[in-house]
C-alpha atoms as a PDB file:
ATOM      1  CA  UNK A   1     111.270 120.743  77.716  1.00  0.00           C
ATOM      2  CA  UNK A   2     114.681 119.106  77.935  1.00  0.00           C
ATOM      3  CA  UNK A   3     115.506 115.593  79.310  1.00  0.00           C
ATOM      4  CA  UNK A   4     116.914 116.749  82.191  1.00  0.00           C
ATOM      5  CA  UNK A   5     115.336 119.510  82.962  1.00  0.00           C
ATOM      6  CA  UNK A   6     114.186 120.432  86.610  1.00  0.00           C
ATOM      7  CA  UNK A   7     110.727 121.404  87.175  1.00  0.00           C
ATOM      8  CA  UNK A   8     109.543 123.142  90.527  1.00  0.00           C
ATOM      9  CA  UNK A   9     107.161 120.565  92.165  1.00  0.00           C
ATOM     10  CA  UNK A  10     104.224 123.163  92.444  1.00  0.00           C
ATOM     11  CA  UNK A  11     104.774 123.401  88.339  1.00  0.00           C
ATOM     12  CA  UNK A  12     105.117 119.778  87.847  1.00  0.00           C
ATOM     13  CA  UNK A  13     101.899 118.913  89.676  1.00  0.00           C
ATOM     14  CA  UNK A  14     100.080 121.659  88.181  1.00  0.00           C
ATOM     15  CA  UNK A  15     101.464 120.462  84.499  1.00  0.00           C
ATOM     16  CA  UNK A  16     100.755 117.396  85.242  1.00  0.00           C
ATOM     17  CA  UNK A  17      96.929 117.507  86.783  1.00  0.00           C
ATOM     18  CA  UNK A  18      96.532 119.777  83.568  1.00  0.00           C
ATOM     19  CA  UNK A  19      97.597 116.757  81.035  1.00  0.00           C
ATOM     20  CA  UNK A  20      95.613 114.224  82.947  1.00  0.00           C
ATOM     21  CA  UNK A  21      92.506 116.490  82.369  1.00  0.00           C
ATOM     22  CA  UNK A  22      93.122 117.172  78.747  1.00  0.00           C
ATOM     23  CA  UNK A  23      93.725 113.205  78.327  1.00  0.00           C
ATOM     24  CA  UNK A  24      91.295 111.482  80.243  1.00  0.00           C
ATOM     25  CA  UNK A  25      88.445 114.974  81.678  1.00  0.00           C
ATOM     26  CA  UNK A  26      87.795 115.337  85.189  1.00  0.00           C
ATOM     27  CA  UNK A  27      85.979 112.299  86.193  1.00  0.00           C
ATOM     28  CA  UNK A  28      88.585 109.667  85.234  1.00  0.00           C
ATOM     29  CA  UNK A  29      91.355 112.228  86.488  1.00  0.00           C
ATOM     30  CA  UNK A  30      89.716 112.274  89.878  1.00  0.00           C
ATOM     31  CA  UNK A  31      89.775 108.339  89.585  1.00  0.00           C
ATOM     32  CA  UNK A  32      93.148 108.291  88.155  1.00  0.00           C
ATOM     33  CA  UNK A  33      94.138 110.799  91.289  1.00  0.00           C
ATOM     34  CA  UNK A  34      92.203 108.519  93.909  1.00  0.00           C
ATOM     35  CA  UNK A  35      93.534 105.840  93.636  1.00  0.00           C
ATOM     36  CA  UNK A  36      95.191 103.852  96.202  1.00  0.00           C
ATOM     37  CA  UNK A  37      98.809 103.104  96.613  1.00  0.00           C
ATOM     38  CA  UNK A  38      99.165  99.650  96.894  1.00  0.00           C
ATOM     39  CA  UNK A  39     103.053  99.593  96.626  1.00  0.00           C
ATOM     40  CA  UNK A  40     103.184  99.970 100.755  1.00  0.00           C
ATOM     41  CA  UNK A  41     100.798  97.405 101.516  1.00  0.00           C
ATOM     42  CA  UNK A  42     102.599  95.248  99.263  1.00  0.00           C
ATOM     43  CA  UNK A  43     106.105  95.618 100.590  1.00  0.00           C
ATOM     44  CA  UNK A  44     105.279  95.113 103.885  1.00  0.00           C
ATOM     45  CA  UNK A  45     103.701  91.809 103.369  1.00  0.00           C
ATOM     46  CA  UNK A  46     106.475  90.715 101.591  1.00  0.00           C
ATOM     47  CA  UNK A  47     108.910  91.504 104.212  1.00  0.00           C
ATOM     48  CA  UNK A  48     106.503  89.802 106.483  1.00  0.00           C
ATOM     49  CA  UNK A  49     106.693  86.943 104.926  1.00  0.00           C
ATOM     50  CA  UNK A  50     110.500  87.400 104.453  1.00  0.00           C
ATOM     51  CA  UNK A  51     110.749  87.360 108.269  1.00  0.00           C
ATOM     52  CA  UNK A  52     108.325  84.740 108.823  1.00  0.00           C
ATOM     53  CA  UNK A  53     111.256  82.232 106.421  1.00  0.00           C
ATOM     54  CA  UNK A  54     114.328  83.750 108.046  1.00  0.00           C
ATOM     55  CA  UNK A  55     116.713  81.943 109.824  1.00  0.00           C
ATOM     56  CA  UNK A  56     117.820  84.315 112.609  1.00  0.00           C
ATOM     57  CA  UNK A  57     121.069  82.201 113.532  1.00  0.00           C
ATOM     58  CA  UNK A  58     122.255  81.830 109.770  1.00  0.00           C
ATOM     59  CA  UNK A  59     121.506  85.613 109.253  1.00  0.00           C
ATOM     60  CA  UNK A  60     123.693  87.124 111.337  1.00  0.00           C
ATOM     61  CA  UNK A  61     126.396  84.793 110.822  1.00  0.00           C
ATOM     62  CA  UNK A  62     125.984  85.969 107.387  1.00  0.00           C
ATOM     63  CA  UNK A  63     125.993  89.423 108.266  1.00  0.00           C
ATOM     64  CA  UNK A  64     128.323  89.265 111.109  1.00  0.00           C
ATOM     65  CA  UNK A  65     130.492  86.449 109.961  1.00  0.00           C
ATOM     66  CA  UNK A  66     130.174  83.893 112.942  1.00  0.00           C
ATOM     67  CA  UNK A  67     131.189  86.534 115.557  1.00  0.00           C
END
Protein backbone atom coordinates (compact mmCIF):
# COMPACT_ATOMS: atom_id res chain seq x y z
CA UNK A 1 0.00 0.00 0.00
CA UNK A 2 1.38 3.43 -0.83
CA UNK A 3 1.64 6.48 1.52
CA UNK A 4 -0.92 8.18 0.06
CA UNK A 5 -3.04 5.94 -1.02
CA UNK A 6 -6.95 6.25 -0.63
CA UNK A 7 -8.80 3.48 0.84
CA UNK A 8 -12.74 3.21 0.58
CA UNK A 9 -13.97 3.55 4.24
CA UNK A 10 -15.99 0.19 4.09
CA UNK A 11 -12.27 -1.37 3.12
CA UNK A 12 -10.44 0.55 5.66
CA UNK A 13 -12.69 -0.52 8.53
CA UNK A 14 -12.87 -3.94 7.38
CA UNK A 15 -8.77 -3.95 7.05
CA UNK A 16 -8.55 -2.53 9.95
CA UNK A 17 -11.06 -4.68 12.41
CA UNK A 18 -9.13 -7.59 10.55
CA UNK A 19 -5.50 -6.37 11.96
CA UNK A 20 -6.87 -5.64 15.36
CA UNK A 21 -8.06 -9.34 15.48
CA UNK A 22 -4.91 -10.86 14.18
CA UNK A 23 -2.95 -8.54 16.84
CA UNK A 24 -4.74 -8.55 19.89
CA UNK A 25 -8.09 -11.80 19.11
CA UNK A 26 -11.52 -10.90 19.61
CA UNK A 27 -11.86 -10.18 23.20
CA UNK A 28 -9.32 -7.34 23.52
CA UNK A 29 -10.54 -6.11 19.94
CA UNK A 30 -14.05 -5.81 21.29
CA UNK A 31 -12.37 -3.84 24.27
CA UNK A 32 -10.10 -2.00 22.05
CA UNK A 33 -13.49 -1.20 19.83
CA UNK A 34 -15.57 -0.24 23.08
CA UNK A 35 -13.99 2.00 24.30
CA UNK A 36 -15.08 5.39 25.08
CA UNK A 37 -14.13 8.59 23.45
CA UNK A 38 -13.05 10.78 25.93
CA UNK A 39 -11.67 13.52 23.53
CA UNK A 40 -15.43 15.26 23.59
CA UNK A 41 -15.89 15.21 27.15
CA UNK A 42 -12.60 16.64 27.46
CA UNK A 43 -12.89 19.58 25.13
CA UNK A 44 -15.88 20.72 26.39
CA UNK A 45 -14.70 21.07 29.88
CA UNK A 46 -11.93 22.86 28.81
CA UNK A 47 -13.83 25.38 26.96
CA UNK A 48 -15.94 25.54 30.02
CA UNK A 49 -13.49 26.48 31.95
CA UNK A 50 -12.13 28.79 29.17
CA UNK A 51 -15.43 30.70 29.46
CA UNK A 52 -15.69 30.55 33.06
CA UNK A 53 -11.82 32.92 32.92
CA UNK A 54 -12.91 35.08 30.00
CA UNK A 55 -13.16 38.55 30.11
CA UNK A 56 -16.15 39.36 27.88
CA UNK A 57 -15.28 43.24 27.59
CA UNK A 58 -11.46 42.62 26.74
CA UNK A 59 -12.56 39.86 24.21
CA UNK A 60 -14.32 41.59 21.90
CA UNK A 61 -12.25 44.55 21.97
CA UNK A 62 -9.73 42.10 20.95
CA UNK A 63 -11.74 40.69 18.36
CA UNK A 64 -13.54 43.74 17.34
CA UNK A 65 -10.89 46.27 18.05
CA UNK A 66 -12.72 48.71 20.54
CA UNK A 67 -15.69 49.23 18.14
Amino acid sequence: MNQGQYIEEEKLLKQGVNILMEKLGPIETSRFLSFPSHKRIESVKRHKRWQAELDKNKFFHDIFGGK
